[in-house]
PDB file of N, CA and C in Angstrom:
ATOM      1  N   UNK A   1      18.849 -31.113  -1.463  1.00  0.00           N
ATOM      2  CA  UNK A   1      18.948 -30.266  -0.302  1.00  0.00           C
ATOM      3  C   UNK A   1      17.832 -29.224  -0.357  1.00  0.00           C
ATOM      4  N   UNK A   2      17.406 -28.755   0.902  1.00  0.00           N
ATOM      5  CA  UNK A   2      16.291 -27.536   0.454  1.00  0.00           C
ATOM      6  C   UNK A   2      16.922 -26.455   1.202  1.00  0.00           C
ATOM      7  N   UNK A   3      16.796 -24.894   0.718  1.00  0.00           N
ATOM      8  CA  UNK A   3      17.245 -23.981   1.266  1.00  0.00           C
ATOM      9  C   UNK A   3      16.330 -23.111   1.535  1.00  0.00           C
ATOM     10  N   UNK A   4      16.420 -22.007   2.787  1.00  0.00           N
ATOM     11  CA  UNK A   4      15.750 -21.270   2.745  1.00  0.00           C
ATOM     12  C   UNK A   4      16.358 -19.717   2.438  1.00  0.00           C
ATOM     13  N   UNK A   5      15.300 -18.867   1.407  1.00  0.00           N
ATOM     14  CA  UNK A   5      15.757 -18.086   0.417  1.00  0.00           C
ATOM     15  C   UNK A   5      15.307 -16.758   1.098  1.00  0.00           C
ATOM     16  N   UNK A   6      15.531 -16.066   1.589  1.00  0.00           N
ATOM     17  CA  UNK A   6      15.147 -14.790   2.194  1.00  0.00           C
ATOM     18  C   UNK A   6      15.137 -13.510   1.492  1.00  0.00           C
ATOM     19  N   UNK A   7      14.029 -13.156   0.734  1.00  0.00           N
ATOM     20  CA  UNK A   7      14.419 -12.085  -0.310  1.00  0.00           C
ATOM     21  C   UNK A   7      13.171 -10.984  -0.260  1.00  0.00           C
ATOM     22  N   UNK A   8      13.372  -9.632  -1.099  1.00  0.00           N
ATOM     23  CA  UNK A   8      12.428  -8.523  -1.130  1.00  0.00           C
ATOM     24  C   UNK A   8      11.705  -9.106  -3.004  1.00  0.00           C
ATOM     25  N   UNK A   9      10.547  -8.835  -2.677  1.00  0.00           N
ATOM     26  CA  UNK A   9       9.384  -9.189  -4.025  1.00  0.00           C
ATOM     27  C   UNK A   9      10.087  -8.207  -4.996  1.00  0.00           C
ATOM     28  N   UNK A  10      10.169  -7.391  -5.347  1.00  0.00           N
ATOM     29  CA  UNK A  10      10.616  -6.853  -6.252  1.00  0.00           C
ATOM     30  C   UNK A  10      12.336  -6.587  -6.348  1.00  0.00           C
ATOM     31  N   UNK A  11      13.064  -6.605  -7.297  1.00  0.00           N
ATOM     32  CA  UNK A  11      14.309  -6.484  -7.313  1.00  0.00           C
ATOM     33  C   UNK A  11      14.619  -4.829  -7.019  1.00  0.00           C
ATOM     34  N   UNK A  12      13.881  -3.893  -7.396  1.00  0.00           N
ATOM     35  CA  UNK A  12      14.352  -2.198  -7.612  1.00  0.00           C
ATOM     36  C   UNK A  12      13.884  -2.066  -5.341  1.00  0.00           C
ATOM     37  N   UNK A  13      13.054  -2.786  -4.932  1.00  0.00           N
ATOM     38  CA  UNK A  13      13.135  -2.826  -3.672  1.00  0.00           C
ATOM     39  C   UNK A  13      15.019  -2.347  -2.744  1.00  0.00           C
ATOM     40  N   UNK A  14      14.530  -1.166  -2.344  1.00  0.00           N
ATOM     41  CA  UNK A  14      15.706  -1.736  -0.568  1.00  0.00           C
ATOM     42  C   UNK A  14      15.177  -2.360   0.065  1.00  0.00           C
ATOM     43  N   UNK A  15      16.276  -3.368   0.147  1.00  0.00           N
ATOM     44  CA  UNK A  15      15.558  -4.837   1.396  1.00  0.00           C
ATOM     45  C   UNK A  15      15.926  -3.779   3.080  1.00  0.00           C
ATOM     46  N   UNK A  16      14.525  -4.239   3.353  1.00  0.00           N
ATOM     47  CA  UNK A  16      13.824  -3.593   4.464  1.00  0.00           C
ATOM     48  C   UNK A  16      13.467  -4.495   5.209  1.00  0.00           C
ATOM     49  N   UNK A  17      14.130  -5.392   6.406  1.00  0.00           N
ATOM     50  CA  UNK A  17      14.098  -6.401   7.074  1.00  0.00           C
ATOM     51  C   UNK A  17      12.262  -6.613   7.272  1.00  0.00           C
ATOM     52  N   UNK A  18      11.449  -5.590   7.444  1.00  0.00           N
ATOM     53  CA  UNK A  18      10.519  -6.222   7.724  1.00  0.00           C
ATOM     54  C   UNK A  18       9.206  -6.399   6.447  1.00  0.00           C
ATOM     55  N   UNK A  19       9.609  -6.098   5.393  1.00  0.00           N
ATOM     56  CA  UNK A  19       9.462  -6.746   4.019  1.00  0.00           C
ATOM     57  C   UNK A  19       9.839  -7.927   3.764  1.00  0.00           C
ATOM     58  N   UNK A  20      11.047  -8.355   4.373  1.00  0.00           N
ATOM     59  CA  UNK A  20      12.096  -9.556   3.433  1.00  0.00           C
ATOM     60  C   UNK A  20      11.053 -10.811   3.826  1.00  0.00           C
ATOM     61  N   UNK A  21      11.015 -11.510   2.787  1.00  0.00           N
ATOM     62  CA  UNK A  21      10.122 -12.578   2.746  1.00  0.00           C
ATOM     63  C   UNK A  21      10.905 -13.968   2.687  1.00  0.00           C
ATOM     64  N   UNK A  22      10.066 -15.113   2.944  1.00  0.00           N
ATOM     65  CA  UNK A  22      11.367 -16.416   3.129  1.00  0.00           C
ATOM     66  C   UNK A  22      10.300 -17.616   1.821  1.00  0.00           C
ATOM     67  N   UNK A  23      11.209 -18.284   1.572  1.00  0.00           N
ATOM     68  CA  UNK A  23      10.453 -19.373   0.681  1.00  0.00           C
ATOM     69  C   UNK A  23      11.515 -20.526   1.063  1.00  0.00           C
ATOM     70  N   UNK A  24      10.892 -21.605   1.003  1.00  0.00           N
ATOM     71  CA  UNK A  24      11.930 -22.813   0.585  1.00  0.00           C
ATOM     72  C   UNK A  24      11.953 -23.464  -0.743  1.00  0.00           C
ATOM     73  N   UNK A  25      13.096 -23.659  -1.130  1.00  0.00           N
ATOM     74  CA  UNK A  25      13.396 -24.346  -2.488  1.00  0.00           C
ATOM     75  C   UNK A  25      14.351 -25.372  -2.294  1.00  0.00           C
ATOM     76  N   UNK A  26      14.159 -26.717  -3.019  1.00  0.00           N
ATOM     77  CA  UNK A  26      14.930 -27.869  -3.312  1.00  0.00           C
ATOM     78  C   UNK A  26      15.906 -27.761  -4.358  1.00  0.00           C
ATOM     79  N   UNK A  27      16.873 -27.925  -4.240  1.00  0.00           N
ATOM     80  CA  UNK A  27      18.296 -27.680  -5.446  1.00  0.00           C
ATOM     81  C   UNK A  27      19.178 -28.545  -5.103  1.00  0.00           C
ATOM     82  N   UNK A  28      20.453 -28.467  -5.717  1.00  0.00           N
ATOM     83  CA  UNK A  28      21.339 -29.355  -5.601  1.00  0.00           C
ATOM     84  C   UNK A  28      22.303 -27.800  -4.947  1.00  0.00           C
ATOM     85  N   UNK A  29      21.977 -27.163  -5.468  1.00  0.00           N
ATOM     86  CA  UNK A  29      23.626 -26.130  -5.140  1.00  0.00           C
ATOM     87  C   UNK A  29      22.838 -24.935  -4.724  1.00  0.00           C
ATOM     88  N   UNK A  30      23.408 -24.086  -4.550  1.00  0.00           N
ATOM     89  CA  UNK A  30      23.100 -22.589  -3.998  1.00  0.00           C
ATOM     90  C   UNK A  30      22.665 -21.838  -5.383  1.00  0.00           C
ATOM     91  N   UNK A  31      23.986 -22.375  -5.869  1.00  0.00           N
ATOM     92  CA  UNK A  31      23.560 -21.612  -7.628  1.00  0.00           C
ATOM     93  C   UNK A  31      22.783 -21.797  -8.108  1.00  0.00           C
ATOM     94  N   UNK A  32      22.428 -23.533  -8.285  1.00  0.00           N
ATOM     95  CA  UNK A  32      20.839 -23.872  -8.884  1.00  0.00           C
ATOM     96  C   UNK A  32      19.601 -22.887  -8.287  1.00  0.00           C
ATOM     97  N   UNK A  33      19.549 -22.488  -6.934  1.00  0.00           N
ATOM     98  CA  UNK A  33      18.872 -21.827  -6.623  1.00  0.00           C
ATOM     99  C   UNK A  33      18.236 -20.850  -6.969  1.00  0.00           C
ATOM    100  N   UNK A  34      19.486 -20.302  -7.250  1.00  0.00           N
ATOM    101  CA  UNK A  34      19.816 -18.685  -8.100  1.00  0.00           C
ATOM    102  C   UNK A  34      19.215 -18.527  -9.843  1.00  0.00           C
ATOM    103  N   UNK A  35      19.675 -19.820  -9.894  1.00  0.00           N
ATOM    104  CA  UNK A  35      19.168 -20.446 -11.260  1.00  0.00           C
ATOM    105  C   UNK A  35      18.303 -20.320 -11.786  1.00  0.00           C
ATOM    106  N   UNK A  36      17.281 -21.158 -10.940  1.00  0.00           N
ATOM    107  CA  UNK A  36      15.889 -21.334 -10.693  1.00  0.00           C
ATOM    108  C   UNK A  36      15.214 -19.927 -10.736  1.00  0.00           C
ATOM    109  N   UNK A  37      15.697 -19.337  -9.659  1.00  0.00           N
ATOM    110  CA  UNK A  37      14.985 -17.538  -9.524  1.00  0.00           C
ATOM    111  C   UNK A  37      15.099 -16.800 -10.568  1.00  0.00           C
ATOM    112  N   UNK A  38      15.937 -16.401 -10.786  1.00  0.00           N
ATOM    113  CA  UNK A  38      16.155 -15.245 -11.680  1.00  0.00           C
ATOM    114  C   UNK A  38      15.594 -14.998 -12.451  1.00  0.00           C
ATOM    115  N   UNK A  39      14.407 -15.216 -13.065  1.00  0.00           N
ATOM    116  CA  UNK A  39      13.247 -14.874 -14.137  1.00  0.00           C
ATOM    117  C   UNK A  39      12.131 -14.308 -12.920  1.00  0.00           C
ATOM    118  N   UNK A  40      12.058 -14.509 -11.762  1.00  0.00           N
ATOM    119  CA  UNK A  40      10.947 -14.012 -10.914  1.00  0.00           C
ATOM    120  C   UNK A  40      11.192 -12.528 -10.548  1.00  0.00           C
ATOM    121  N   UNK A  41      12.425 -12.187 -10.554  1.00  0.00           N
ATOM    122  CA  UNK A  41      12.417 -10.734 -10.462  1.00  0.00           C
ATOM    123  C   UNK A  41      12.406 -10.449  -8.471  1.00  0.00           C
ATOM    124  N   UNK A  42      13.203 -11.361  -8.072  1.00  0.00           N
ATOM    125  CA  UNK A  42      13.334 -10.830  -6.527  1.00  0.00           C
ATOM    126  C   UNK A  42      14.446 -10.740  -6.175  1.00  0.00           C
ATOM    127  N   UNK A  43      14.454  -9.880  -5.212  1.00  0.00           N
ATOM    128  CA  UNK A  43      16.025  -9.393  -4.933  1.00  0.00           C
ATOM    129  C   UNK A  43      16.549 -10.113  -4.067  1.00  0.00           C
ATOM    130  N   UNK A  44      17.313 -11.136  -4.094  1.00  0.00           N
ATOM    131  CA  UNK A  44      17.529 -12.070  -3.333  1.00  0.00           C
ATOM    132  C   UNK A  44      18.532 -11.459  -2.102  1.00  0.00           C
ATOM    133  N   UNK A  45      18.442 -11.700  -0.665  1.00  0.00           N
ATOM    134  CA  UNK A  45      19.024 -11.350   0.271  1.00  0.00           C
ATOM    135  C   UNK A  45      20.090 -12.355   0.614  1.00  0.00           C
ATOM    136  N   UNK A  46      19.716 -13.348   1.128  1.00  0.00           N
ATOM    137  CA  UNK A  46      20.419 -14.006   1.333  1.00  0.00           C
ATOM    138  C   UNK A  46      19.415 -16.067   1.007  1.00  0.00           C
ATOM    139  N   UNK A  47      20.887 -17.068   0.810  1.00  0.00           N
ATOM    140  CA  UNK A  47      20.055 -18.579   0.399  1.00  0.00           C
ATOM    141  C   UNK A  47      21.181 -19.091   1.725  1.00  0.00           C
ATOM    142  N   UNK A  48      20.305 -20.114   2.587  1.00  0.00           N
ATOM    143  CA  UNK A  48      20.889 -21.292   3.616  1.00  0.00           C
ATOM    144  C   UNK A  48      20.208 -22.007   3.213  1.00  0.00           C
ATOM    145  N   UNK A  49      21.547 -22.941   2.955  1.00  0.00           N
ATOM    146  CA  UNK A  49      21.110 -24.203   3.102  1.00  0.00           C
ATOM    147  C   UNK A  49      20.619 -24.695   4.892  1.00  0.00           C
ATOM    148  N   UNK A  50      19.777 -25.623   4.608  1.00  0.00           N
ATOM    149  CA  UNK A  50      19.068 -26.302   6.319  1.00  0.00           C
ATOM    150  C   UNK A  50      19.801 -27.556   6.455  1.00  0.00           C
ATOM    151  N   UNK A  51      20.638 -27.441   7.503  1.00  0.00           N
ATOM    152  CA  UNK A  51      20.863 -28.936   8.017  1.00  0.00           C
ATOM    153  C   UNK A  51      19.575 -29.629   8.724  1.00  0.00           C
ATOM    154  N   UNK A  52      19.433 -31.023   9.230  1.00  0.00           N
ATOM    155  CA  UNK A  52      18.391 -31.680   9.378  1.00  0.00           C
ATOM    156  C   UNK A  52      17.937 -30.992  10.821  1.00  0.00           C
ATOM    157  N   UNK A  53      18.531 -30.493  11.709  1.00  0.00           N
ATOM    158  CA  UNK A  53      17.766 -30.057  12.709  1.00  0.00           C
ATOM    159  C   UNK A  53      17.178 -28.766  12.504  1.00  0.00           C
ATOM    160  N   UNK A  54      17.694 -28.078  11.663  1.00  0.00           N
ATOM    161  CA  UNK A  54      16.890 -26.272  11.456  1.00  0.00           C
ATOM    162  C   UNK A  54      15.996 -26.758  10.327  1.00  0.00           C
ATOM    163  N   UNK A  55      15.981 -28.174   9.500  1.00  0.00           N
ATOM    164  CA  UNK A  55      15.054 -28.363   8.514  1.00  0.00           C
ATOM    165  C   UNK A  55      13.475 -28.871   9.085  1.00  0.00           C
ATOM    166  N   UNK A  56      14.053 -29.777  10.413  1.00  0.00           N
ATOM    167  CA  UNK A  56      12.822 -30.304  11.300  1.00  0.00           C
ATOM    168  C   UNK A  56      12.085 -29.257  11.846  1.00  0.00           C
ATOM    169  N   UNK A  57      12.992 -28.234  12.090  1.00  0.00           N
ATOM    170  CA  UNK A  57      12.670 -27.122  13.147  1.00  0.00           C
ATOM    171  C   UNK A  57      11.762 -25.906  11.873  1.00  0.00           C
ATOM    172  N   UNK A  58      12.359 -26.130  11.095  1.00  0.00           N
ATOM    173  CA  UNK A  58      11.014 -25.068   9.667  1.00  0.00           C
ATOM    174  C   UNK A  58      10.480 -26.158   9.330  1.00  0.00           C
ATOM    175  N   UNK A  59      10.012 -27.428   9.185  1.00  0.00           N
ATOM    176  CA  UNK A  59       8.690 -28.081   8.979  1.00  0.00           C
ATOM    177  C   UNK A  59       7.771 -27.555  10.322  1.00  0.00           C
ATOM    178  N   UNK A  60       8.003 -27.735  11.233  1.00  0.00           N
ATOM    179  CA  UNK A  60       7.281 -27.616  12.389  1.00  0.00           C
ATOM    180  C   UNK A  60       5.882 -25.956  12.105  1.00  0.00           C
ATOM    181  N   UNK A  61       6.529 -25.227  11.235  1.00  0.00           N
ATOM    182  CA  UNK A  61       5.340 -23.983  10.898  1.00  0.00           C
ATOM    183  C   UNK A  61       4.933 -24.572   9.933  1.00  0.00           C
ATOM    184  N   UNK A  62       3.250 -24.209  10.259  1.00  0.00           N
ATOM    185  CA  UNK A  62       2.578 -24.036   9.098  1.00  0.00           C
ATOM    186  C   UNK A  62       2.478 -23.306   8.103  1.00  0.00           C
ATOM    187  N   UNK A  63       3.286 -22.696   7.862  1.00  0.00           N
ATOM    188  CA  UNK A  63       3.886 -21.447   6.590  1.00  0.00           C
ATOM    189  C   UNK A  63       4.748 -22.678   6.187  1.00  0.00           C
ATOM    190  N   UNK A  64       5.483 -23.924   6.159  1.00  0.00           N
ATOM    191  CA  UNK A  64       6.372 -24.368   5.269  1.00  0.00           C
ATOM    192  C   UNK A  64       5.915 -25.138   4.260  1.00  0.00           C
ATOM    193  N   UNK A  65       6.331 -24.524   3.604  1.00  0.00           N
ATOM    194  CA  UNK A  65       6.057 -25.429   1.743  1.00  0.00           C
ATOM    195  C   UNK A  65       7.293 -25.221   1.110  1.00  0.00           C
ATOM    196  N   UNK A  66       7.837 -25.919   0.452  1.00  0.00           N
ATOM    197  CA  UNK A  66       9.077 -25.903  -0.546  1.00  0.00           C
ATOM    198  C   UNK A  66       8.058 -25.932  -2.087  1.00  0.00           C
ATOM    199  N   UNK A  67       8.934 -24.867  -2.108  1.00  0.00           N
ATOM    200  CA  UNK A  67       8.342 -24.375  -3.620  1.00  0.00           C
ATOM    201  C   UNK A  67       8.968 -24.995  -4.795  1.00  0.00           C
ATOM    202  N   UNK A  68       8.066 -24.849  -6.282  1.00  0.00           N
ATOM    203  CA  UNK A  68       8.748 -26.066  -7.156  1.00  0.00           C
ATOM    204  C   UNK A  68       8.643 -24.782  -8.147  1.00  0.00           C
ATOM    205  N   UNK A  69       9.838 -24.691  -8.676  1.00  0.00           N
ATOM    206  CA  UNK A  69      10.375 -23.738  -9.691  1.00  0.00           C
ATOM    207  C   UNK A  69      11.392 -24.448 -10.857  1.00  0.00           C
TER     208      UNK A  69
END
């Protein structure tokens, strides 16, 4: 599944909506996600998972890359 991860770069950050940054990541679970992160040091806001039409609909920007962590 790939999710998209909406978070502030630094963890000591207040998430400040127009800071919050998005990445995509491939996992099996939400937790793996979490998993995966937690040595990067970001303050995670919020993880969705993409069903296939909001997944078609974020390929469509050229900002999408799923990141390999």
């Amino acid at each position: 599944m790939i999710f998209k991860v909406l978070y502030q770069e630094l963890a000591t950050e207040v998430p400040v909506r127009e800071h919050t940054k998005g990445m995509y990541v491939e996992a099996e679970s939400e937790r793996k996600v979490r998993e995966k992160l937690k040595n990067e040091g970001f303050n995670i806001e919020y993880i969705q998972v993409l069903n296939e039409d909001h997944l078609a609909y974020e390929q469509q920007s050229e900002d999408f890359v799923v990141e390999n962590y």
